[in-house]
C-alpha atoms as a PDB file:
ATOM      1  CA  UNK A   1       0.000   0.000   0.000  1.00  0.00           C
ATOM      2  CA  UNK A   2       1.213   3.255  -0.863  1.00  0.00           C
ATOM      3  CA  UNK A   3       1.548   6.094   1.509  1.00  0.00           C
ATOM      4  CA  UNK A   4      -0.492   8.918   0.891  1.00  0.00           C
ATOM      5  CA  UNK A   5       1.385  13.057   0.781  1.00  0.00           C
ATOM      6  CA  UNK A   6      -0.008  16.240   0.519  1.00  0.00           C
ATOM      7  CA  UNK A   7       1.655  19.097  -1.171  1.00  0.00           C
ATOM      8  CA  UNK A   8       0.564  22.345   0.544  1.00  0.00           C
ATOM      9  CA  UNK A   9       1.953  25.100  -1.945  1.00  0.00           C
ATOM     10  CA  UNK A  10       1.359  28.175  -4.404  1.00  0.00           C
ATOM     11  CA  UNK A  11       3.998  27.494  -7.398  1.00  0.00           C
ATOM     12  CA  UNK A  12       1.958  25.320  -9.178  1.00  0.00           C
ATOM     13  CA  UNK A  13       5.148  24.468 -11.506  1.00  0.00           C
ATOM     14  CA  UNK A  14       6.572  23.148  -8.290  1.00  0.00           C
ATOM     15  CA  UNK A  15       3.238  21.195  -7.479  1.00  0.00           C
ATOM     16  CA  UNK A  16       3.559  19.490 -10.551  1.00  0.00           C
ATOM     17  CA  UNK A  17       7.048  18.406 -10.472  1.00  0.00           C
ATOM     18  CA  UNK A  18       6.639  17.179  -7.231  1.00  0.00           C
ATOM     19  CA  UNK A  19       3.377  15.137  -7.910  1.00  0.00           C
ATOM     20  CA  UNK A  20       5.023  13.230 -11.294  1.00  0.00           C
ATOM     21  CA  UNK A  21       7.939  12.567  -9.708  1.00  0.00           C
ATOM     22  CA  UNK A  22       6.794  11.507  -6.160  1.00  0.00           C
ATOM     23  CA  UNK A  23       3.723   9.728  -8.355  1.00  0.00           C
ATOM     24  CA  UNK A  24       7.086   8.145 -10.297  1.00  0.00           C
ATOM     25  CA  UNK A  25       8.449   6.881  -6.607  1.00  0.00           C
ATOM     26  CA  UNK A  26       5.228   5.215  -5.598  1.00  0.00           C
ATOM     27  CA  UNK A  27       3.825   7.630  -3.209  1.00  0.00           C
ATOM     28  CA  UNK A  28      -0.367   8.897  -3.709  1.00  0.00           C
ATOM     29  CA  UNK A  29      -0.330  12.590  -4.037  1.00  0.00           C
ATOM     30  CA  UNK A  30      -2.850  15.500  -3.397  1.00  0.00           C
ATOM     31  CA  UNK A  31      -1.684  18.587  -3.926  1.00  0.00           C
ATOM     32  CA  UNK A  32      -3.279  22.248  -2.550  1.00  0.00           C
ATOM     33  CA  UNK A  33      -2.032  25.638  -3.967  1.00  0.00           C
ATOM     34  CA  UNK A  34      -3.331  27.232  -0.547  1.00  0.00           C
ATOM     35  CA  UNK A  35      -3.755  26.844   3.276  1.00  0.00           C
ATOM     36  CA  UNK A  36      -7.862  27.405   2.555  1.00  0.00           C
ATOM     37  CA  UNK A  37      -7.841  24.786  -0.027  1.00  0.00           C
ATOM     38  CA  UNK A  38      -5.069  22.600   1.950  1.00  0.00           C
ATOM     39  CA  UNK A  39      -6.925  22.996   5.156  1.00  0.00           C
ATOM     40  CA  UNK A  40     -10.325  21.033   3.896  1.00  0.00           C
ATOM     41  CA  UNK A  41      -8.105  18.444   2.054  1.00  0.00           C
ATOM     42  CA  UNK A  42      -6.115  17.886   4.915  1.00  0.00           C
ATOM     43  CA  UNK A  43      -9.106  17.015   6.760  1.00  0.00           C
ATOM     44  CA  UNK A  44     -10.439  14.530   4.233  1.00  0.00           C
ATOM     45  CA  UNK A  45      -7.889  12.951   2.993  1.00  0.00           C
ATOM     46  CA  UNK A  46      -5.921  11.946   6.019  1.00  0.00           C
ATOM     47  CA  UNK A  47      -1.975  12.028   4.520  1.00  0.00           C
ATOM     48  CA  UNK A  48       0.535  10.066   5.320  1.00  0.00           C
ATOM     49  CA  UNK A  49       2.541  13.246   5.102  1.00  0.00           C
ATOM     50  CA  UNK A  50       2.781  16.993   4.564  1.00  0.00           C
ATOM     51  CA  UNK A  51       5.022  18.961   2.517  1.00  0.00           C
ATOM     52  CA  UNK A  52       4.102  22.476   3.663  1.00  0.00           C
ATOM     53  CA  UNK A  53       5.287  25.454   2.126  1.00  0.00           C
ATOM     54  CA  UNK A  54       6.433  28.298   4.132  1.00  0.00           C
ATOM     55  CA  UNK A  55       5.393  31.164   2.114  1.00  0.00           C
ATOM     56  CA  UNK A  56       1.501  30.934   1.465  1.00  0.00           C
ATOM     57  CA  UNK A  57      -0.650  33.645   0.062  1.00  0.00           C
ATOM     58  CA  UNK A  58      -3.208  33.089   2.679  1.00  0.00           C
ATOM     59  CA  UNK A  59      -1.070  32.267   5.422  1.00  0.00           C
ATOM     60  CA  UNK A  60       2.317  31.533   7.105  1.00  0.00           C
ATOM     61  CA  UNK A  61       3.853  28.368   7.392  1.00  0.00           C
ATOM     62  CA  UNK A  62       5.217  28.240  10.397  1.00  0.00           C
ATOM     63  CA  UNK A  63       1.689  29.212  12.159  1.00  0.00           C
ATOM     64  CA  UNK A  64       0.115  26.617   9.987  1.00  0.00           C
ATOM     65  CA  UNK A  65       2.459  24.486  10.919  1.00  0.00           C
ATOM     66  CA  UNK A  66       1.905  25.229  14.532  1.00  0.00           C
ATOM     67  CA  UNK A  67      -1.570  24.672  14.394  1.00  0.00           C
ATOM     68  CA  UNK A  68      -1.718  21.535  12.490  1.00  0.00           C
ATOM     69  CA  UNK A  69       1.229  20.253  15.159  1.00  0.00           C
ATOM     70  CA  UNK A  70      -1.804  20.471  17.730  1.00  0.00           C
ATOM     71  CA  UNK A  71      -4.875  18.968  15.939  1.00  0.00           C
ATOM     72  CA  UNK A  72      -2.279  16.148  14.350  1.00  0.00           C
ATOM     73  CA  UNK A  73       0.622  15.388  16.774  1.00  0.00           C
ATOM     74  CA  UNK A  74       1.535  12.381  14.832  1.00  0.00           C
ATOM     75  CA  UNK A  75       1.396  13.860  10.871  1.00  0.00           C
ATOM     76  CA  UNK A  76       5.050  14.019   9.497  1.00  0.00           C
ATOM     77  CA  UNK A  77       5.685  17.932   8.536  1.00  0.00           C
ATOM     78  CA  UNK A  78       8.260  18.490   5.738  1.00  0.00           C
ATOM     79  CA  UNK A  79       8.513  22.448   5.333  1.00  0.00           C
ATOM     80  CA  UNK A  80       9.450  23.430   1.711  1.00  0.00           C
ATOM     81  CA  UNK A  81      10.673  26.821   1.574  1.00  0.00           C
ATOM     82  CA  UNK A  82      13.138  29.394   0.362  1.00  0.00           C
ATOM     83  CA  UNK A  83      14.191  31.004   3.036  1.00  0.00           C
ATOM     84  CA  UNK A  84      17.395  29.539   4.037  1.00  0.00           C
ATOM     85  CA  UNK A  85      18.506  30.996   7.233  1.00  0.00           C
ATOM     86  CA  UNK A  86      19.603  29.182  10.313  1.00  0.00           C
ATOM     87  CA  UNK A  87      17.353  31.155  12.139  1.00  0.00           C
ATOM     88  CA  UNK A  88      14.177  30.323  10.023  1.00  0.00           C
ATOM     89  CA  UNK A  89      15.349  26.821  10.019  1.00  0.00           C
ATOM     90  CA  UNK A  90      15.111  27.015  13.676  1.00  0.00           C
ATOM     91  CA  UNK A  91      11.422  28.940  13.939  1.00  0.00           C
ATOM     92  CA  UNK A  92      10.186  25.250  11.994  1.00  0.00           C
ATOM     93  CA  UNK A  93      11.863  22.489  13.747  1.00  0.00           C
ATOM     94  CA  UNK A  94      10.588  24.663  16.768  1.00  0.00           C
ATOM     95  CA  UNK A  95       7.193  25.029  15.850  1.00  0.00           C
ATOM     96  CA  UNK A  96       6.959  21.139  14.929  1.00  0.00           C
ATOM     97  CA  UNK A  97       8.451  20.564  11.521  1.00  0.00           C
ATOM     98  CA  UNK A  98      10.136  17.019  11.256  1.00  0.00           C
ATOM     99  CA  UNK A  99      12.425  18.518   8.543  1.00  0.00           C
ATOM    100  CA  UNK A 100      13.266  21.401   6.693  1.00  0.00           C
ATOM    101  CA  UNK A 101      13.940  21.548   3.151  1.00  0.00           C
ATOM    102  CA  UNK A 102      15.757  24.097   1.161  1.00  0.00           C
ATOM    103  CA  UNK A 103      14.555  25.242  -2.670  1.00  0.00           C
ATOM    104  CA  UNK A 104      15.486  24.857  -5.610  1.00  0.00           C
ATOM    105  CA  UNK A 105      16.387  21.030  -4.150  1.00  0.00           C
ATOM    106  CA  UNK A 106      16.831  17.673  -5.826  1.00  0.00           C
ATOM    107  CA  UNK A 107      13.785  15.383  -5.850  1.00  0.00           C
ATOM    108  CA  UNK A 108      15.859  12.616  -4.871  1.00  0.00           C
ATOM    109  CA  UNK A 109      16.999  14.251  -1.804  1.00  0.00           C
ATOM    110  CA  UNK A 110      13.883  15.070  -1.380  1.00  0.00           C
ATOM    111  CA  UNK A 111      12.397  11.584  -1.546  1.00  0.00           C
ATOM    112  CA  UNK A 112      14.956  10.302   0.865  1.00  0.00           C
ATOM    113  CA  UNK A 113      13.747  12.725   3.739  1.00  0.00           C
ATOM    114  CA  UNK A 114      10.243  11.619   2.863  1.00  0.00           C
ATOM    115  CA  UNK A 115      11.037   8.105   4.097  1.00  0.00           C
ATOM    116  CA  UNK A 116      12.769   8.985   6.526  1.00  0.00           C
ATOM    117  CA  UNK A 117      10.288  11.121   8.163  1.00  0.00           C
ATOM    118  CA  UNK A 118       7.417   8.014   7.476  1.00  0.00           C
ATOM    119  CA  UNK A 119      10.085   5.339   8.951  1.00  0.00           C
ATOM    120  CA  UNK A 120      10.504   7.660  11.878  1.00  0.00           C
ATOM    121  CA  UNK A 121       6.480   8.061  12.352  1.00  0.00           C
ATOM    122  CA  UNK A 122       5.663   4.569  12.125  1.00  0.00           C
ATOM    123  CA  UNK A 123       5.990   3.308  15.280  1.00  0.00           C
ATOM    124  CA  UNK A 124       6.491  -0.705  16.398  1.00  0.00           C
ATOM    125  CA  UNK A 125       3.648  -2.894  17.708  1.00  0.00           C
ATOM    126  CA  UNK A 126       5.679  -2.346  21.286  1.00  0.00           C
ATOM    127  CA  UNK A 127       6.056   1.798  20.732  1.00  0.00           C
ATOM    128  CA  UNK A 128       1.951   2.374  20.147  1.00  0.00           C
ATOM    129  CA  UNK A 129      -0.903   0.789  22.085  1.00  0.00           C
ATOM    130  CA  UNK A 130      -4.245   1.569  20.609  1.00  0.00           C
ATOM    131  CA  UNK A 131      -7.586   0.768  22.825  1.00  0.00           C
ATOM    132  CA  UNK A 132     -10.344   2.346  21.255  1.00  0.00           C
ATOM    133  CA  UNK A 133     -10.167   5.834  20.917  1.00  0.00           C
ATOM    134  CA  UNK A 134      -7.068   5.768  23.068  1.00  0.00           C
ATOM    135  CA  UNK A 135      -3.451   5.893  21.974  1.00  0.00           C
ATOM    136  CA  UNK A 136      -0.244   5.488  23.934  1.00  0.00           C
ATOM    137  CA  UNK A 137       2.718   6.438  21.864  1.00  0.00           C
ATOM    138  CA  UNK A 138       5.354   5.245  24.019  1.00  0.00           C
ATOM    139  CA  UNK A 139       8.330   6.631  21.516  1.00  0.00           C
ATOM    140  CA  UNK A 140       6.990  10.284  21.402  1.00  0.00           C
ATOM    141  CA  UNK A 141       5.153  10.015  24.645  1.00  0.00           C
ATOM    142  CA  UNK A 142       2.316  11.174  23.278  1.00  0.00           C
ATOM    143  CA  UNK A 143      -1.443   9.658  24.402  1.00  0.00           C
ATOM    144  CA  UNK A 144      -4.162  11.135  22.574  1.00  0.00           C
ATOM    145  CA  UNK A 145      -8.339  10.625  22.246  1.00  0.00           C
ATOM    146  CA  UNK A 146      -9.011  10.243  18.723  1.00  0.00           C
ATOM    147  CA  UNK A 147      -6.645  13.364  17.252  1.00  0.00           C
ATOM    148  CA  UNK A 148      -6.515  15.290  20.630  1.00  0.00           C
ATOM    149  CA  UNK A 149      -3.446  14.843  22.815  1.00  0.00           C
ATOM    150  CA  UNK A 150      -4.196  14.528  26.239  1.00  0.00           C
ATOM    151  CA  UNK A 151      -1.219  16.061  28.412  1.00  0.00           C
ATOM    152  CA  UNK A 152      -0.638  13.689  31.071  1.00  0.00           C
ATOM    153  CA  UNK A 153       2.185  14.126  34.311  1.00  0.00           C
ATOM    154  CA  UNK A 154       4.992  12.032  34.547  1.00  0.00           C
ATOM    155  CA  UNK A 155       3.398   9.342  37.132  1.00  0.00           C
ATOM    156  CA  UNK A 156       0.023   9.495  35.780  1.00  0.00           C
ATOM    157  CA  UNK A 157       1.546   8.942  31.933  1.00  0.00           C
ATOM    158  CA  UNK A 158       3.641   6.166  33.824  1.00  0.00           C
ATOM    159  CA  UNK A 159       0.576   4.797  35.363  1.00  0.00           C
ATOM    160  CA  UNK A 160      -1.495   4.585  31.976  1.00  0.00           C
ATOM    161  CA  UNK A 161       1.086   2.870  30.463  1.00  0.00           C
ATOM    162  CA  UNK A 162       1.565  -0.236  33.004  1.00  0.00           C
ATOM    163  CA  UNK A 163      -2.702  -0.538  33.526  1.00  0.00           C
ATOM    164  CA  UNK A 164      -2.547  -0.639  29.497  1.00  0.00           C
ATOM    165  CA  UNK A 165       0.704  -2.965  29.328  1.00  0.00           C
ATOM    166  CA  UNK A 166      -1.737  -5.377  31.708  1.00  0.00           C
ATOM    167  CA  UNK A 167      -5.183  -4.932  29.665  1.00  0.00           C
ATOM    168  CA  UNK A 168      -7.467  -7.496  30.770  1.00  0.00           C
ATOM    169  CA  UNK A 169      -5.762  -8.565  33.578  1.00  0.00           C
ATOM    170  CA  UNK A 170      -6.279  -7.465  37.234  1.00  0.00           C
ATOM    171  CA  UNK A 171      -3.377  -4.835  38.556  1.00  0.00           C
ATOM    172  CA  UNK A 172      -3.056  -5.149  42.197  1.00  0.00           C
ATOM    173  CA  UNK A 173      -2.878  -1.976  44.189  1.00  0.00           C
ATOM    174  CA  UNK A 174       0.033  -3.266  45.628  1.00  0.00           C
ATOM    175  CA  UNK A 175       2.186  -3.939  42.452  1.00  0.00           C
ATOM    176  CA  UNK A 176       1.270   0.017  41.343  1.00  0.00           C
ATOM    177  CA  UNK A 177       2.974   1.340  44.250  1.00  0.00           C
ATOM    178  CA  UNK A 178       5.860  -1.227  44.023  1.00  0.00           C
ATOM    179  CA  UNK A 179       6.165   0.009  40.527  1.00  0.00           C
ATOM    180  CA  UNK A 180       5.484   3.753  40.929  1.00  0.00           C
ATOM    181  CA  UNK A 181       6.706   4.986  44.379  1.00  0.00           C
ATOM    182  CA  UNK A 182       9.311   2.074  44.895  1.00  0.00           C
ATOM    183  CA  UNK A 183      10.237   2.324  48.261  1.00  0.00           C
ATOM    184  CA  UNK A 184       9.237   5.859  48.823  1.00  0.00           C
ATOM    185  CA  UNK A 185       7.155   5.709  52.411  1.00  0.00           C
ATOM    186  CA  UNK A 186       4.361   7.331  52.041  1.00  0.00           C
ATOM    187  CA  UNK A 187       1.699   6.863  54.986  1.00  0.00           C
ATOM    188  CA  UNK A 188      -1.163   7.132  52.646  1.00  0.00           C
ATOM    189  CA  UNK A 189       0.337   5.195  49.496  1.00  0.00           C
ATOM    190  CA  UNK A 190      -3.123   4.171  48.981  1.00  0.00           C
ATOM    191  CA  UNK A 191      -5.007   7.474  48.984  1.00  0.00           C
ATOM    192  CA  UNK A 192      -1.924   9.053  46.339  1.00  0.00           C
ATOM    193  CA  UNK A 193      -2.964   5.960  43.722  1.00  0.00           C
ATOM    194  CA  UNK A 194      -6.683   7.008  44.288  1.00  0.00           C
ATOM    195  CA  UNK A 195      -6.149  10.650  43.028  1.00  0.00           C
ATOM    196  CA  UNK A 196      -4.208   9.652  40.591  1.00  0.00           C
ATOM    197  CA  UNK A 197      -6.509   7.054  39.538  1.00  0.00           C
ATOM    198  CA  UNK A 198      -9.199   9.999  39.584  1.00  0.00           C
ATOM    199  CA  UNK A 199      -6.946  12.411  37.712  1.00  0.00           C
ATOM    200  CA  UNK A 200      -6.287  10.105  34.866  1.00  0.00           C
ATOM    201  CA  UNK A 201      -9.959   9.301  34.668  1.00  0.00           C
ATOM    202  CA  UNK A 202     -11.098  13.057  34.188  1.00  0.00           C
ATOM    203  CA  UNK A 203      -8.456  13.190  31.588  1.00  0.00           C
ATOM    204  CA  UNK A 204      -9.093  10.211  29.594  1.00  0.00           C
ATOM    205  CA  UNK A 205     -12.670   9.230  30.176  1.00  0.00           C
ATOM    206  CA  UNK A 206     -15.334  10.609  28.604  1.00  0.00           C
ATOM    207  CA  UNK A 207     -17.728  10.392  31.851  1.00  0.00           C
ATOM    208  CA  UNK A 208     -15.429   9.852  35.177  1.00  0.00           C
ATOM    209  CA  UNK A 209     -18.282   8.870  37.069  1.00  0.00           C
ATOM    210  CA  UNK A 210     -18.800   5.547  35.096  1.00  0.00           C
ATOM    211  CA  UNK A 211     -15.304   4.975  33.517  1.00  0.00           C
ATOM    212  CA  UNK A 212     -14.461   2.843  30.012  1.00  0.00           C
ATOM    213  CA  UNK A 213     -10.984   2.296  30.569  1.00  0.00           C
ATOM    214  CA  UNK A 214     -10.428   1.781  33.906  1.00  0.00           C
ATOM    215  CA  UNK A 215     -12.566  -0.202  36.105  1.00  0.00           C
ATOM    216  CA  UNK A 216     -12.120  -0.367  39.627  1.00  0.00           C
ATOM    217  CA  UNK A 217     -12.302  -3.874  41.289  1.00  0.00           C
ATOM    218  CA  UNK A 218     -13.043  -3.204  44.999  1.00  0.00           C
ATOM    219  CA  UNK A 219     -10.291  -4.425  47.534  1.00  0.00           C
ATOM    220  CA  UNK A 220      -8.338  -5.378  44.887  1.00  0.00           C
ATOM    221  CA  UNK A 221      -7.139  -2.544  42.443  1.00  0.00           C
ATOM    222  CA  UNK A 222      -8.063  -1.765  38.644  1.00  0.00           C
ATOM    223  CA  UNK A 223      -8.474  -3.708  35.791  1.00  0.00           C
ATOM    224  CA  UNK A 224      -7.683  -1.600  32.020  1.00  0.00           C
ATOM    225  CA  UNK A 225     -10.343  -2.573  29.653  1.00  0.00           C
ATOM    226  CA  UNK A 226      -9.312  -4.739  26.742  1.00  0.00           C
END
C-alpha cells in the first residue's frame, strides 16, 4: 500500500514536479495551492505526510504548521521553503516541523527525507498501544483521544502505560505502588494511587463517574479494559 502526501503550496510548476515525480516513486499525491484549499483536504484525505510550504498567500507556514502540530501530533511535517537561514530553520523544527527543506532542491533528496520522516512516524507494535479511541505512543510520549493529545504528568503517563501494558488482567494496588513509588514511604500510598486514579480518569474518560478504561475492582485494584 502506498503512503499517501499532501503538497501544501502556491507554485503550481513546483506542485507538478513534485506530484510526477513523487507519483514516479510510488507515493499517492494530493496537492493544494493554498492553506484554505489545503486545510479542507487535509481534513479529508488523512496524509501520510505533509510537505508544507512556508510562504503561502493566505497564510504563514510556520503558524500553519503550529496549528496543524496540535490537531495532528503524529502527521510528518516536511517544510518546503526558500528562506534559508539558520534562524528560520530554527522557527520550523521549533514550531513542529520534522524537517526542513531548502529550494530549488533535488527530488531525490527530497524523496529520501520523505522516508525517513514516514520510517521515523511509524511506530512498532511495542512503541503504540491503541484501545479504542485511546493511543499510547510510548516513543513520542504522546497519548491522545481520537486526534486530541491529552497532556498527562509524569506518574500518571507512567501509570497509563503499566494498567494498558496489563489490559485485561487485574493490577493489584500493591504492584502500582511497588512500581510507581518504589520504596518511597508514604503513609497514605493508597489514597496518592486514588487521586491519581481519579486524575487520569477526568483526563481520559469521557464520563469519570462511570469509567471505560479503567474499572475499579473493589479491595483489589483496577483492571484496564481490553
Amino acid at each position: 500500500m502506498s503512503h499517501s502526501i499532501l503538497i501544501i503550496d502556491d507554485d503550481t510548476d513546483i506542485l507538478k514536479v513534485l506530484k510526477a515525480n513523487l507519483e514516479l516513486h510510488g507515493f499517492s499525491v494530493i496537492t493544494a495551492e493554498s492553506w484554505m484549499i489545503g486545510r479542507d483536504v487535509l481534513a479529508a484525505s488523512n496524509p501520510d505526510l505533509l510537505l508544507l510550504d512556508v510562504m503561502l498567500p493566505d497564510g504563514d507556514g510556520f503558524g500553519i504548521c503550529r496549528t496543524i502540530r496540535k490537531e495532528r501530533p503524529l502527521l510528518p511535517i516536511i517544510m518546503l521553503t526558500a528562506k534559508d537561514k539558520l534562524s528560520d530553520k530554527v522557527i520550523g523544527l521549533d514550531g513542529g516541523a520534522d524537517d526542513y527543506v531548502v529550494k530549488p532542491f533535488e527530488t531525490l533528496e527530497l524523496i529520501a527525507r520523505i522516508k525517513t520522516c514516514l520510517r521515523r512516524s511509524k511506530p512498532t507494535d511495542e512503541e503504540l498501544t491503541v484501545v479504542g479511541d485511546l493511543t499510547i505512543d510510548k516513543k513520542r510520549r504522546i497519548v491522545s483521544i481520537k486526534t486530541q493529545v491529552i497532556g498527562l504528568t509524569p506518574k500518571e503517563y507512567e501509570l497509563l502505560c503499566f494498567l494498558a501494558a496489563h489490559r485485561g488482567e487485574v493490577v493489584h494496588r500493591e504492584d502500582i505502588k511497588k512500581l510507581l513509588w518504589k520504596v518511597c514511604k508514604i503513609y497514605s500510598w493508597s489514597r496518592v494511587i486514588d487521586v491519581h486514579i481519579q486524575h487520569l480518569r477526568q483526563k481520559i474518560e469521557a464520563d469519570p463517574s462511570e469509567p471505560y478504561f479503567i474499572i475499579t475492582i473493589p479491595g483489589v485494584g483496577y483492571r484496564f479494559m481490553e
